[in-house]
Protein backbone atom coordinates (compact mmCIF):
# COMPACT_ATOMS: atom_id res chain seq x y z
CA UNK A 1 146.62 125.44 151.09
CA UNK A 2 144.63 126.01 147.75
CA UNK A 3 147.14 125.40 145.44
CA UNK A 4 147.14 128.26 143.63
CA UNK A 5 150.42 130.20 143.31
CA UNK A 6 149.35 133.96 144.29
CA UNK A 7 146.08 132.69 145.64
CA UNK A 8 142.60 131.57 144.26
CA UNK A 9 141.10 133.77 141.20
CA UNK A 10 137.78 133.31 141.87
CA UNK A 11 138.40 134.50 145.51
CA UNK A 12 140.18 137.58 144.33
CA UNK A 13 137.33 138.41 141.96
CA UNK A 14 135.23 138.44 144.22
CA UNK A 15 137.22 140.22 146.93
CA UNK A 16 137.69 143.27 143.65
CA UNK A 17 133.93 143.15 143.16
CA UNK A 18 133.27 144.01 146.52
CA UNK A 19 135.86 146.56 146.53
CA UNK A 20 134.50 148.35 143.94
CA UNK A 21 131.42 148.51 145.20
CA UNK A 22 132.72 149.75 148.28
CA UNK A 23 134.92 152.42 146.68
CA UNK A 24 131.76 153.59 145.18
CA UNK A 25 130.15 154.20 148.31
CA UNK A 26 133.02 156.10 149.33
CA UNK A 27 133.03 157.79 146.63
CA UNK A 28 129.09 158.88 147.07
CA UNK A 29 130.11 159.88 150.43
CA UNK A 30 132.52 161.92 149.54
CA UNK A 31 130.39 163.87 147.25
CA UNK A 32 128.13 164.65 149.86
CA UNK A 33 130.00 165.85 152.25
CA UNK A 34 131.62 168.13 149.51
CA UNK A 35 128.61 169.39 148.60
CA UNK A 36 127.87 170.19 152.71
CA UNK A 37 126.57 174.21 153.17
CA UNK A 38 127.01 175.65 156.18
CA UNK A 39 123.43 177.60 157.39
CA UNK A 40 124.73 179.49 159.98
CA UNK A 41 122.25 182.28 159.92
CA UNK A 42 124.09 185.56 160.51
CA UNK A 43 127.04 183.96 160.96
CA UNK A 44 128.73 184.17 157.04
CA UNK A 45 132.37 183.52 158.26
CA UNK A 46 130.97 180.54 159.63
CA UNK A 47 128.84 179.72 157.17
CA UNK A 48 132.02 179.79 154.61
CA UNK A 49 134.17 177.82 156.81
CA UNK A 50 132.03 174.87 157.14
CA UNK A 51 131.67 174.62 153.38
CA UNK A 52 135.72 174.68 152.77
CA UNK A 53 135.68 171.90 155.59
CA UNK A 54 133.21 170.15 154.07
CA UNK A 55 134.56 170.37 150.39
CA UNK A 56 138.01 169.44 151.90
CA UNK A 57 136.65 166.35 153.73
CA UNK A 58 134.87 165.46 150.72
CA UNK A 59 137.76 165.24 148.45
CA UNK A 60 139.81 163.45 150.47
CA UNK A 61 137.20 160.79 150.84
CA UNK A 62 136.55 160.36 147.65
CA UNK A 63 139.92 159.76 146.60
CA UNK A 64 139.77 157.58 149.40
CA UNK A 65 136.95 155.88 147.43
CA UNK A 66 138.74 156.22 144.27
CA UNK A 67 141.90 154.39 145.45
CA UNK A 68 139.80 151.56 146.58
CA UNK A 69 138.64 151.08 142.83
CA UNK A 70 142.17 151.23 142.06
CA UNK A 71 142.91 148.52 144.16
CA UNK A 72 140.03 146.36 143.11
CA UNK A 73 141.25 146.82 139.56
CA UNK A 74 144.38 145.37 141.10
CA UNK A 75 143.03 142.87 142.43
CA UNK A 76 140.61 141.61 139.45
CA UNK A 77 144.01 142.04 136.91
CA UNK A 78 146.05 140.06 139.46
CA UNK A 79 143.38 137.35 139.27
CA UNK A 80 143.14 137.40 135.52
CA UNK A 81 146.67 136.56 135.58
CA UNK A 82 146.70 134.06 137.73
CA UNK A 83 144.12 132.20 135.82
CA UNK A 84 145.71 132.47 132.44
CA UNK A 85 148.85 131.18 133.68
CA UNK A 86 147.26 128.01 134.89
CA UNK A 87 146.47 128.67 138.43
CA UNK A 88 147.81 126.02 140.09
């Protein structure tokens, strides 16, 4: 047991670091596949559908991505706290 009630700040900021990071990733990821064309020569209904996938996908991964940072922010207030009320 660490002693600290709500667990160890310096852990947690660490843990939001790297979730921010990570939600940036996702983020970039997301934007990719957004931005996905479809080159189905000949084939424009094709073509069209794979973009609207891909821009669908897209979003949803990046607000993936962007409730990650959320969470990190969380997570890095949660620590804050922690810390100013004495930790342990």
């Amino acid at each position: 047991m660490s002693g600290f009630v709500g667990g160890d700040p310096q852990e947690m900021t660490e843990g939001s670091r790297a979730l921010h990071r990570t939600g940036g990733r996702i983020e970039d990821a997301g934007g990719a596949l957004r931005d996905i064309s479809g080159s189905s020569a000949g084939h424009e209904g094709l073509s069209t559908a794979i973009r609207r996938l891909g821009a669908a996908v897209g979003t949803a991964v990046e607000d993936t991505g962007t409730q990650t940072k959320i969470a990190a922010a969380l997570a890095d207030s949660a620590a804050q706290d922690i810390d100013a009320a004495g930790g342990s």
